[in-house]
Protein backbone atom coordinates (compact mmCIF):
# COMPACT_ATOMS: atom_id res chain seq x y z
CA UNK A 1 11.44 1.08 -11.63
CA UNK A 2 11.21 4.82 -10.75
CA UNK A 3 14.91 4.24 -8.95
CA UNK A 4 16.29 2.43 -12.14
CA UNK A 5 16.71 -0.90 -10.24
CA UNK A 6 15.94 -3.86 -12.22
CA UNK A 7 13.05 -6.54 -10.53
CA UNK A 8 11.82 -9.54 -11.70
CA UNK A 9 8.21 -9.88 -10.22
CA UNK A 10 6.14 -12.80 -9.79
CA UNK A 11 2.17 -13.28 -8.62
CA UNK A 12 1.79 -15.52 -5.69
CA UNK A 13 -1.31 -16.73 -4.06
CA UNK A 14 -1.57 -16.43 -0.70
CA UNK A 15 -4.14 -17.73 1.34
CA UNK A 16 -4.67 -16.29 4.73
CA UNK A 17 -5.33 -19.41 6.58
CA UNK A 18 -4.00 -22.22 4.02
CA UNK A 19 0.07 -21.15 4.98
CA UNK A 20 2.21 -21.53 1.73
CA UNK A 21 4.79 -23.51 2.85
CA UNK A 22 7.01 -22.44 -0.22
CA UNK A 23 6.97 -18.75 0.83
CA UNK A 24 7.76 -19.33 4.12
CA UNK A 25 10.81 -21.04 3.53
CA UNK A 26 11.74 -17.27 2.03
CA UNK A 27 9.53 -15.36 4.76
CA UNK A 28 8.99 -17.44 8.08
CA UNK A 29 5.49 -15.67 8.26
CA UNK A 30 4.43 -16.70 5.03
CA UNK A 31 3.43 -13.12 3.61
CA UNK A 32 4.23 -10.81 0.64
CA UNK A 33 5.93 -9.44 -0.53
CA UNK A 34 9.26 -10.65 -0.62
CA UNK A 35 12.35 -9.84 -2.27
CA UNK A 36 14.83 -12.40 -2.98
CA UNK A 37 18.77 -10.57 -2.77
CA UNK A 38 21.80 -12.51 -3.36
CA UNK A 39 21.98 -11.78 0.43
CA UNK A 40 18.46 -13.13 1.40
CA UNK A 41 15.35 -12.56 1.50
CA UNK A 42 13.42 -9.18 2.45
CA UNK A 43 9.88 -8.75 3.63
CA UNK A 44 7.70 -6.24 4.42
CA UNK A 45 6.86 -3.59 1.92
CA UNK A 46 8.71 -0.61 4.01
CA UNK A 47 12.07 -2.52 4.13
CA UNK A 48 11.38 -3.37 0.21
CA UNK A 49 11.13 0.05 -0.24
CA UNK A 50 14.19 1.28 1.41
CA UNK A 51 16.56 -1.36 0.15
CA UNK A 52 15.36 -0.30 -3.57
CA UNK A 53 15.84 3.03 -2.72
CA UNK A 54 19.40 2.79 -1.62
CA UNK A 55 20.90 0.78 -4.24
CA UNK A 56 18.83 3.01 -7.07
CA UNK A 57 19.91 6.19 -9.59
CA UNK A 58 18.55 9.84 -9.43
CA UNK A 59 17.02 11.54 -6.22
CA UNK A 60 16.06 9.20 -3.21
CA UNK A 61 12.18 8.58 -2.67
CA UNK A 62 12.75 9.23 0.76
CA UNK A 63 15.27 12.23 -0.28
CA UNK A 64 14.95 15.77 1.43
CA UNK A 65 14.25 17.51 -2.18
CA UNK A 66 10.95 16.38 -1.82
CA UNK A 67 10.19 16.37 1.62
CA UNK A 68 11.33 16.13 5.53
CA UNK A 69 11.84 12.91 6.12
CA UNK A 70 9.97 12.58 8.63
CA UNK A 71 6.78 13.40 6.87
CA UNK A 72 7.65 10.56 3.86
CA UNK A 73 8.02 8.13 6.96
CA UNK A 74 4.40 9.83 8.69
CA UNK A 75 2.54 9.31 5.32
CA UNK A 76 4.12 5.91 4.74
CA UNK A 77 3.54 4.59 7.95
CA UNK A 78 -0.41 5.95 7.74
CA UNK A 79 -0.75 4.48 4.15
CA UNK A 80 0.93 1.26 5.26
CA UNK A 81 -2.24 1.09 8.66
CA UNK A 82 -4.56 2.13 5.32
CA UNK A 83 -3.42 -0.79 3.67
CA UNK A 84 -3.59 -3.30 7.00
CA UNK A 85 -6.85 -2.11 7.65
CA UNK A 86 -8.21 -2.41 4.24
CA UNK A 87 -6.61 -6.07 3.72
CA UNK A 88 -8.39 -7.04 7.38
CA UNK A 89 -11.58 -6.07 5.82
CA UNK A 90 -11.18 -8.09 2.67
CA UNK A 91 -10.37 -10.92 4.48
CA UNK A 92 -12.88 -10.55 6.36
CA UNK A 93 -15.68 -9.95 3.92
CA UNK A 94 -14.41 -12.37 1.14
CA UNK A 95 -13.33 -15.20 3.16
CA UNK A 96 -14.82 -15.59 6.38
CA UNK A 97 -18.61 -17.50 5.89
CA UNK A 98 -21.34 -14.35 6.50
CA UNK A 99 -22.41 -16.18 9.63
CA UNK A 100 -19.20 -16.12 11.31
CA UNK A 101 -18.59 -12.13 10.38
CA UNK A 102 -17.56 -10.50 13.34
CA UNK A 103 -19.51 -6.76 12.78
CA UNK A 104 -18.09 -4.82 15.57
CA UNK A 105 -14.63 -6.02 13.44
CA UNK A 106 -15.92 -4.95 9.81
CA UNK A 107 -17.13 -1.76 11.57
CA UNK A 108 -13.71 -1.25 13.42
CA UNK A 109 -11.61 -1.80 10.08
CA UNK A 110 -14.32 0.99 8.27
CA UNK A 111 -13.63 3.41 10.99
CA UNK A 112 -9.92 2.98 10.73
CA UNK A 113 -10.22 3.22 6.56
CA UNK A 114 -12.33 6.54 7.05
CA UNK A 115 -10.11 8.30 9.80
CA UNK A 116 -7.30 7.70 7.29
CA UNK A 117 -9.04 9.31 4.66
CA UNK A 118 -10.03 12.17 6.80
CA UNK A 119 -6.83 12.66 7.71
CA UNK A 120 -5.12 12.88 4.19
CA UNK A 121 -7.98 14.96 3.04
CA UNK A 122 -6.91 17.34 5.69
CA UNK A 123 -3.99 17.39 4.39
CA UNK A 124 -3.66 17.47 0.96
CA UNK A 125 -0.67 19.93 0.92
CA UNK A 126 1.69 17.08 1.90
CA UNK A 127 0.93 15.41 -1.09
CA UNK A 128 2.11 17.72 -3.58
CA UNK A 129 5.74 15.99 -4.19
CA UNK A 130 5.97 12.24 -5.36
CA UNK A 131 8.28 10.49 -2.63
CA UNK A 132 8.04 7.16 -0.89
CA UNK A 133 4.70 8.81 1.63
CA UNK A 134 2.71 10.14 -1.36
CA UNK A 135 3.39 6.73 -3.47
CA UNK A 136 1.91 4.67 -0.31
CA UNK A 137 -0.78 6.56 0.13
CA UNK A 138 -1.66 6.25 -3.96
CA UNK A 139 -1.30 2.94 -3.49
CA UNK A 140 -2.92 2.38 -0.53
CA UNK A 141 -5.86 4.56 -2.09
CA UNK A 142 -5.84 2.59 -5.59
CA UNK A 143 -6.14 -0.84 -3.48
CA UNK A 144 -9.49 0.49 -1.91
CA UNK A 145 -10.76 1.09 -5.63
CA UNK A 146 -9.28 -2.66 -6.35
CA UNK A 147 -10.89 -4.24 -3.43
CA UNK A 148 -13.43 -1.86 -2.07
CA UNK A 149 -15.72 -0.47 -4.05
CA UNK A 150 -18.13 -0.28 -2.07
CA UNK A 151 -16.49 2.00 0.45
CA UNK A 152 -17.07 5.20 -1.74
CA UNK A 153 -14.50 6.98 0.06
CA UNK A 154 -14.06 8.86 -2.84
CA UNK A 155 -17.20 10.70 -3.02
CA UNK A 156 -16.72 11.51 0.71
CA UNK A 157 -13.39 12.73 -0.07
CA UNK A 158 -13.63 14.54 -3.38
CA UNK A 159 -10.22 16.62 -3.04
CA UNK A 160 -7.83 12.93 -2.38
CA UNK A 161 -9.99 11.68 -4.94
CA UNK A 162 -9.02 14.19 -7.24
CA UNK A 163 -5.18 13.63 -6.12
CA UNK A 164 -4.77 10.39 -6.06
CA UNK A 165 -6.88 10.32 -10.02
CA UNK A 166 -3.74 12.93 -11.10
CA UNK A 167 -0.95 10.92 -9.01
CA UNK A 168 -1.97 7.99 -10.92
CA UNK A 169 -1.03 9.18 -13.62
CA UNK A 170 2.89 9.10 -12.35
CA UNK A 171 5.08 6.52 -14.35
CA UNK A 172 5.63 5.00 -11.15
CA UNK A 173 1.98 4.81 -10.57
CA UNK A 174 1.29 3.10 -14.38
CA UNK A 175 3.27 0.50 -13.68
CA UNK A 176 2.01 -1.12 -10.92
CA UNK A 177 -1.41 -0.22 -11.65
CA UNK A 178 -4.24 -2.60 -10.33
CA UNK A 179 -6.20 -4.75 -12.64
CA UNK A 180 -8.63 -3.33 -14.21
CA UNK A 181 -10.90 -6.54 -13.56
C-alpha cells in the first residue's frame, strides 16, 4: 500500500497444532503469511516485506533517506523476536489447558516482551523516520495492545507509548490497523 503495489488479502485461520493442510501446500510449514507471485509463493513477513519493497513506487522502506540500513534491518529483526515472543505467549495462554501451562515459559516469553520494550524505549531517536524497522516495531507494539492487554507495557514505557500512539496514525499504519474488538 505505502509502496503503491496492489495486494489482494485474505484472513486465514491457523491453528497452531491442527496443521492446515491447504496452506501448506503454499508454505510447507503451514504459517502466515504468505504471498502468492506468479512465481510462487513467499513466506515469512521479512521476505514479504522486501519483495513489496522492490517491485514498489517512491522511496524504498528500507531506503538510506530514512535510515542506515543496517538500523531498518536491527529494528526489524528486534520487532520481528517482539512479535515471536508475543505470539509464543498467546499460544500459550489461549490455547494450552491452565494445567498444562509451562510458567517458567510464560515468564521467559514476558522477559523477552519487556527487554524489547526497554530497549526501544532507550532508544526512541531511531524511531523518528517511518521505514521498514519503525513500521515493525508499530506493529509489533499494536499486536501487544491486540493480544495483550494485560501486559501494560505501555504504562511502563510511557515515551514508545506515546510513539507508537503518533506512528499509528501513519497511512500505512491505518490500514492494517488491528480490530478494534
Amino acid at each position: 500500500m505505502e509502496r503503491q503495489v496492489p495486494l489482494h488479502l485474505e484472513l486465514v485461520r491457523v491453528d497452531p497444532v491442527d496443521r492446515n493442510g491447504e496452506l501448506a501446500k503454499t508454505n510447507p510449514l503451514a504459517k502466515v503469511p504468505v504471498l502468492h507471485t506468479p512465481d510462487g509463493s513467499l513466506y515469512d513477513s521479512r521476505v514479504i516485506c522486501r519483495f513489496i519493497d522492490r517491485r514498489g513506487e517512491g522511496p524504498s522502506l528500507y531506503g538510506s533517506e530514512t535510515a542506515d540500513i543496517w538500523e531498518i534491518l536491527v529494528l526489524e529483526s528486534l520487532a520481528d523476536g517482539l512479535m515471536d515472543a508475543a505470539v509464543s505467549l498467546r499460544y500459550e495462554l489461549a490455547n494450552r489447558p491452565p494445567e498444562l501451562r509451562w510458567p517458567a515459559w510464560v515468564e521467559a516469553q514476558r522477559t523477552r516482551i519487556d527487554a524489547a520494550l526497554e530497549h526501544l524505549t532507550g532508544r526512541i531517536a531511531q524511531l523518528a523516520a517511518p521505514h521498514m524497522g519503525t513500521i515493525a516495531v508499530a506493529a509489533a507494539l499494536e499486536y501487544l495492545d491486540f493480544r495483550h492487554p494485560e501486559q501494560e507495557w505501555r504504562t511502563a514505557h510511557p515515551t514508545l507509548s506515546e510513539w507508537v500512539s503518533r506512528f499509528a496514525q501513519e497511512k500505512i499504519m491505518q490500514m492494517t490497523a488491528y480490530p478494534s474488538t
